[in-house]
Protein backbone atom coordinates (compact mmCIF):
# COMPACT_ATOMS: atom_id res chain seq x y z
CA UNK A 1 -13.47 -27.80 -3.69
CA UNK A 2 -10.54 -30.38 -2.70
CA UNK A 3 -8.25 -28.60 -5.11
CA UNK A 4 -8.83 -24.79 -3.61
CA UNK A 5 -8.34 -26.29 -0.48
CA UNK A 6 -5.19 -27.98 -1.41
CA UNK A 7 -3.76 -25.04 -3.12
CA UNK A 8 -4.43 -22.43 -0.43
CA UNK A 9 -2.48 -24.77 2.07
CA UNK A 10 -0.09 -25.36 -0.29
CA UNK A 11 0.38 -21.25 -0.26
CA UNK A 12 0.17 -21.38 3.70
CA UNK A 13 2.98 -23.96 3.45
CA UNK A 14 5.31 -21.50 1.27
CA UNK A 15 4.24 -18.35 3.00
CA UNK A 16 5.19 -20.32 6.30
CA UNK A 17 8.66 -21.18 5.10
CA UNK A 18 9.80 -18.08 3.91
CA UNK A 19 8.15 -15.77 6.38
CA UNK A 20 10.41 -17.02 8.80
CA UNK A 21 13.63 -14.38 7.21
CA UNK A 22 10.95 -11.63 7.74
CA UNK A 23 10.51 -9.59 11.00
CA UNK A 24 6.94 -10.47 11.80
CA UNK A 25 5.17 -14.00 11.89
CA UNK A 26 3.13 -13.11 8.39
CA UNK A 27 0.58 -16.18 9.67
CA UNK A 28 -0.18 -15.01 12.37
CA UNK A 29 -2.00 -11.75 12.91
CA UNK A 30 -0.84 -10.29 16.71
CA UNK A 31 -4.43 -8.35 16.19
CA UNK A 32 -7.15 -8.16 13.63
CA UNK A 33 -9.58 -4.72 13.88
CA UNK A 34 -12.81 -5.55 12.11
CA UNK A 35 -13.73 -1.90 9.79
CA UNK A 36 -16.81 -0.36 8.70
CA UNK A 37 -18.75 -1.39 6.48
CA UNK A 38 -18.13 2.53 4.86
CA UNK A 39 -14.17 0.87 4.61
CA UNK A 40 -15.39 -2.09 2.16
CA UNK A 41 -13.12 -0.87 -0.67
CA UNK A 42 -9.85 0.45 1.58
CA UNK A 43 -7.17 0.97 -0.37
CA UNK A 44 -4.39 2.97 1.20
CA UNK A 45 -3.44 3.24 4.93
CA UNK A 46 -0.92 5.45 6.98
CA UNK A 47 -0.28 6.01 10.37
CA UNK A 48 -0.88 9.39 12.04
CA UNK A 49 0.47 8.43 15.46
CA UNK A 50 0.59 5.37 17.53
CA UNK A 51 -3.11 5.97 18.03
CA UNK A 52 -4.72 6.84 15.13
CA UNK A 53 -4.95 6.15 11.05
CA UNK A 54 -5.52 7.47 8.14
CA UNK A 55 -7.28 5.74 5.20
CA UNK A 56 -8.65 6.44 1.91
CA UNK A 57 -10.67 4.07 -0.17
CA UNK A 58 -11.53 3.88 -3.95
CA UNK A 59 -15.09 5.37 -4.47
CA UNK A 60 -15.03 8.83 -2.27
CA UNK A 61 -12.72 11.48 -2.27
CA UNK A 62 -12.75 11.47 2.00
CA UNK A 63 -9.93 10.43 3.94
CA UNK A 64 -11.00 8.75 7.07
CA UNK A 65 -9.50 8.88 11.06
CA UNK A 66 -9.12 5.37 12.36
CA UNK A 67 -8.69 4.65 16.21
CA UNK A 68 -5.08 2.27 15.35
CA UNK A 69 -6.24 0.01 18.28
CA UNK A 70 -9.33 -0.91 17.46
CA UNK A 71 -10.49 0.66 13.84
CA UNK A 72 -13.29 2.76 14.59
CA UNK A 73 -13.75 5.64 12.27
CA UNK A 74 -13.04 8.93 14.92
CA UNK A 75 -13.91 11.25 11.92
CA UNK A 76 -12.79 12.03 8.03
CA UNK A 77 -13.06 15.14 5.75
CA UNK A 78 -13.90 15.23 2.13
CA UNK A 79 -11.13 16.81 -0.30
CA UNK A 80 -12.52 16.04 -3.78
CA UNK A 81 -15.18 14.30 -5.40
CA UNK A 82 -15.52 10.54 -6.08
CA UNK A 83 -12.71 8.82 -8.14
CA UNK A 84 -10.49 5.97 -7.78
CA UNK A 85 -8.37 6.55 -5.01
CA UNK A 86 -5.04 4.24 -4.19
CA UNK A 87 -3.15 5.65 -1.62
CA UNK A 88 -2.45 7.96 1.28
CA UNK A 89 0.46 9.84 2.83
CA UNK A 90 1.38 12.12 4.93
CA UNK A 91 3.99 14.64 5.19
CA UNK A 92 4.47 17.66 8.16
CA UNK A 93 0.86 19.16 7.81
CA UNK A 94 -0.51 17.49 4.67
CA UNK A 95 -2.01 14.61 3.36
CA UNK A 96 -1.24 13.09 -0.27
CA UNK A 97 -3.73 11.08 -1.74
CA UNK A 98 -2.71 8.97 -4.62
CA UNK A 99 -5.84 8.41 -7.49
CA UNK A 100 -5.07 5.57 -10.03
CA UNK A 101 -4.61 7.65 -13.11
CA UNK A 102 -1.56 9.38 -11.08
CA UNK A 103 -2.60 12.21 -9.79
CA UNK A 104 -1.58 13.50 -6.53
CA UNK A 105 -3.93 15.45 -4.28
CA UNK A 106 -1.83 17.36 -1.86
CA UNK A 107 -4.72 18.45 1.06
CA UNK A 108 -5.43 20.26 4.44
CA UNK A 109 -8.97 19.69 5.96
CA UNK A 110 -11.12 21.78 5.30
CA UNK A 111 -8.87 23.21 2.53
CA UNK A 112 -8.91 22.91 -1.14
CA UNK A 113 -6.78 20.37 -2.42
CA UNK A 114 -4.05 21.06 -4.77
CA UNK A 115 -3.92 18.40 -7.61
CA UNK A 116 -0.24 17.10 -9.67
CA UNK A 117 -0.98 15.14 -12.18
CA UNK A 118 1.28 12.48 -14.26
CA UNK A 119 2.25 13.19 -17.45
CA UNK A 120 1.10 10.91 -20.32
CA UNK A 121 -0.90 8.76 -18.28
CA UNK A 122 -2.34 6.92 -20.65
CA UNK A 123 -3.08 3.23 -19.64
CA UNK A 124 -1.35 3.80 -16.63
CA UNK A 125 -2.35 2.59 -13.53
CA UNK A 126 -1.40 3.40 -9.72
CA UNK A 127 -1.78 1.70 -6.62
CA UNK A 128 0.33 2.34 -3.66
CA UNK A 129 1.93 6.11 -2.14
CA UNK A 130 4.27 6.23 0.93
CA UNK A 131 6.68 9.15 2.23
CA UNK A 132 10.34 8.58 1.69
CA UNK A 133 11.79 11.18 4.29
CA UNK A 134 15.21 10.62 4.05
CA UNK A 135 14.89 11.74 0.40
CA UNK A 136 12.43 14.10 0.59
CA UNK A 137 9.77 12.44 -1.91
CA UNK A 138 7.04 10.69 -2.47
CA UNK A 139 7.54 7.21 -3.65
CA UNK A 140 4.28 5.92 -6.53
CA UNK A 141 3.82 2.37 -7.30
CA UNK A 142 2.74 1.73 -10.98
CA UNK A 143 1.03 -1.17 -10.77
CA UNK A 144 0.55 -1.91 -14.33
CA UNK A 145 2.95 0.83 -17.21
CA UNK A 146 1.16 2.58 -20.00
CA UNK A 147 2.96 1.12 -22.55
CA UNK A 148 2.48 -2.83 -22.91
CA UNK A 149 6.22 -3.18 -23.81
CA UNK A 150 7.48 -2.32 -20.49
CA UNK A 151 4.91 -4.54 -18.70
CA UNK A 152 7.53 -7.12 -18.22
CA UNK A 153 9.10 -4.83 -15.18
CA UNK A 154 7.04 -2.76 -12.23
CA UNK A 155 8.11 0.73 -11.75
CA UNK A 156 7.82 3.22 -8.48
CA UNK A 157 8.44 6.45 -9.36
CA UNK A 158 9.43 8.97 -7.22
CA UNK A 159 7.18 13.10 -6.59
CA UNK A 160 9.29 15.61 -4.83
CA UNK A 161 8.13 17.47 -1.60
CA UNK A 162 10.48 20.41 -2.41
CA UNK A 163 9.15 21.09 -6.30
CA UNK A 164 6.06 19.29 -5.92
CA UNK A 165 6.42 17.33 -9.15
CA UNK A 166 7.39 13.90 -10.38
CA UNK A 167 10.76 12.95 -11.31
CA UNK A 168 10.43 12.33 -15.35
CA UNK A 169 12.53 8.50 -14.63
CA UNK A 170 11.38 5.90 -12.42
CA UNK A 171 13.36 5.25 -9.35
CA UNK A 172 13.07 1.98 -9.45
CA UNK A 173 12.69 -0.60 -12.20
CA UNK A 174 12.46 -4.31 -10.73
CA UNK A 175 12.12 -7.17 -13.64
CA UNK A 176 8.32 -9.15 -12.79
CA UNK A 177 10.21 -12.53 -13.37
CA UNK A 178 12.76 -11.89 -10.69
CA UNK A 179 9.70 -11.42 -8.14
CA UNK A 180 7.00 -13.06 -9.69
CA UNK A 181 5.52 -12.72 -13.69
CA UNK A 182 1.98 -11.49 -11.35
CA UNK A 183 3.64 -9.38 -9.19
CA UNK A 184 1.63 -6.20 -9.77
CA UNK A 185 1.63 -3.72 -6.72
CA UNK A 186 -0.46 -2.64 -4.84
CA UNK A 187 0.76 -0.69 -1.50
CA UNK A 188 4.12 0.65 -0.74
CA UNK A 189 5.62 1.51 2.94
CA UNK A 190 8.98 2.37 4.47
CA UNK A 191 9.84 0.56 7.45
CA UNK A 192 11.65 2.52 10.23
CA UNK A 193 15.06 1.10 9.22
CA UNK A 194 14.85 1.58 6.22
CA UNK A 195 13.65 -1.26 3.87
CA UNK A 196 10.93 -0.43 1.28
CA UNK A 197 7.94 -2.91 1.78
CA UNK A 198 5.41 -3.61 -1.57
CA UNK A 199 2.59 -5.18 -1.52
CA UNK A 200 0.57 -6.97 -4.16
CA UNK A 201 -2.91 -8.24 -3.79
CA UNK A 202 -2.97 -9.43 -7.01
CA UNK A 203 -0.23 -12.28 -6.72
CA UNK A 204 -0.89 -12.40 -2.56
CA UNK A 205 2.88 -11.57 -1.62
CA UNK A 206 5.09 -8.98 -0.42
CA UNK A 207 8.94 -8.21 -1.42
CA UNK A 208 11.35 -6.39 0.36
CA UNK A 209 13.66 -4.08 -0.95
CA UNK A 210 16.62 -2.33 0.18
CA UNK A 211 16.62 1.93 0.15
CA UNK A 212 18.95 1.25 -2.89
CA UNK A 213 16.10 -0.64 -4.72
CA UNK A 214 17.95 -4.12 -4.29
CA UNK A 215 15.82 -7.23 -3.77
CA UNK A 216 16.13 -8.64 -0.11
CA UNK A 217 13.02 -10.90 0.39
CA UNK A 218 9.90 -12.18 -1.48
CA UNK A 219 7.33 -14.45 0.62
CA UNK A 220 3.46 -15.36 -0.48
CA UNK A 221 0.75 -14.49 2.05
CA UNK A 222 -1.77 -17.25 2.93
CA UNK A 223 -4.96 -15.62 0.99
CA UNK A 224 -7.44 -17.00 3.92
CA UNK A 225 -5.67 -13.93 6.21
CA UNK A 226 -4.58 -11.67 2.92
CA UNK A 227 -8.23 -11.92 0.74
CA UNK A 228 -7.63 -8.27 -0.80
CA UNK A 229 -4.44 -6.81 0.97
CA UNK A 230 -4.24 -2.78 -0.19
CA UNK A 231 -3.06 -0.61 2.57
CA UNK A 232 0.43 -1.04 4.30
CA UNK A 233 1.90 0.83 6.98
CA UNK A 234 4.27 0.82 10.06
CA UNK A 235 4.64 2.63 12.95
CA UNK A 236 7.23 4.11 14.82
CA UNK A 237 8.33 0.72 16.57
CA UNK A 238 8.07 -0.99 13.52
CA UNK A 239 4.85 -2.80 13.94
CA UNK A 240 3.11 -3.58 9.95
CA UNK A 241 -0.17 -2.86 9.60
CA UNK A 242 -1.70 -4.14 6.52
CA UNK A 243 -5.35 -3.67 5.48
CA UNK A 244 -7.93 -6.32 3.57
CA UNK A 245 -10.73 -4.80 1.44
CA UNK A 246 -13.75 -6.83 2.03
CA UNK A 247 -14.12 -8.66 -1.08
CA UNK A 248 -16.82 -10.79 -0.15
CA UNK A 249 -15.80 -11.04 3.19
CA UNK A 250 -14.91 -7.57 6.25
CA UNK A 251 -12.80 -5.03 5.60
CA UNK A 252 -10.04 -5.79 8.04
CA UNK A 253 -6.70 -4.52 9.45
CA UNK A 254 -3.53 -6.77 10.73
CA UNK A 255 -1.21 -6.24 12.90
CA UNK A 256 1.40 -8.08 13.06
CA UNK A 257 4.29 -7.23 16.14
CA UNK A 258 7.55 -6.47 15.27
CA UNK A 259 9.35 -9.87 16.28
């Protein structure tokens, strides 16, 4: 018991150093919004508008309506059946929905959904969907590549909004040892200025990069605040929003002020 004490402070202590060359204090939550207990496996989060949020999670094929202030469901539609769904977007009038085998679910309420799928997605798995607007795409995080080979790098690929397809290359290949060898992602968000945000529950840390793909900033997250961290998401003055599934615990979502 000593030792997981000692290590988790130990990770507090690191997170604390190097969360100081991010924009938000990453130990301290500015607000935490206790969720349903229908949100115990949330796994992808967007905002809507500075009042409400979207969220799917991995057993239903419903994307919910979140009040962003305090985290009440407000309402959610269904647009498939259950699966394993990893993240959410939205675009103009549309919601994307990200399922781990990498297929995209373009929907409207009360509309059928449209589905793109990845080709050869063998073995592959997907966590993580955000909207790059400046480029007009979709940006994927792979969280683990279908061929073991290539399991020494991560890879976000990128789906157009104009063809509504995925570009056959990745547009971004980062090396896991530059990061971290258990650096597996598992949410992806664009801040306002820019930077590309990714999120891994798996190794409890986030890393920055620049719109170029260049690495800016890597920093562990204290795993007593970050138990399951899934969703990621900013809004329009830059505030990060990151979601917990409950993993023995609540399902939660932080918000941490823009410093």
């Amino acid at each position: 018991m000593k030792k997981i004490v000692l290590i988790s402070l130990l990770v507090a202590l690191v997170a604390g150093c190097t969360a100081k060359k991010f924009l938000y204090d990453l130990n301290l939550p500015d607000q935490q919004m206790e969720l349903s207990s229908k949100l115990n496996e949330i796994s992808g989060l967007v905002l809507l508008s500075d009042s409400v949020l979207a969220a799917v999670q991995d057993e239903k094929g419903r994307v919910y309506y979140l009040d962003a202030h305090t985290g009440k469901i407000r309402n959610h539609f269904d647009f498939a059946k259950n699966g394993d769904y990893e993240g959410v977007a939205h675009h103009k009038s549309h919601f994307y929905v990200l399922r781990s085998d990498g297929t995209i679910f373009k929907v409207k309420p009360n509309k059928k959904a449209k589905e793109y799928t990845f080709k050869n997605n063998k073995n592959f798995d997907f966590e993580g969907l955000c909207v790059d607007v400046a480029n007009n795409r979709l940006l994927v995080a792979c969280k683990t590549h279908g061929t073991k080979k290539k399991r020494d790098h991560f890879y976000i690929y990128a789906f157009s909004l104009v063809t509504n397809s995925f570009e056959s290359d990745p547009v971004f290949k980062i090396k896991r040892d530059e990061v971290d060898s258990d650096f597996k992602p598992s949410g992806i968000a664009i801040h306002p200025k820019g930077h590309i945000y990714i999120l891994s529950s798996y190794s409890k840390s986030l890393l920055v990069l620049s719109a170029k793909g260049k690495i800016i900033n890597h920093t562990y997250l204290d795993p007593s605040i970050f138990y399951q961290p899934e969703g990621i998401t900013f809004n329009s003055s830059g505030d990060l929003f990151i979601s917990n599934e409950k993993n023995d615990q609540i399902p939660t979502v932080l918000i941490f002020k823009r410093k």
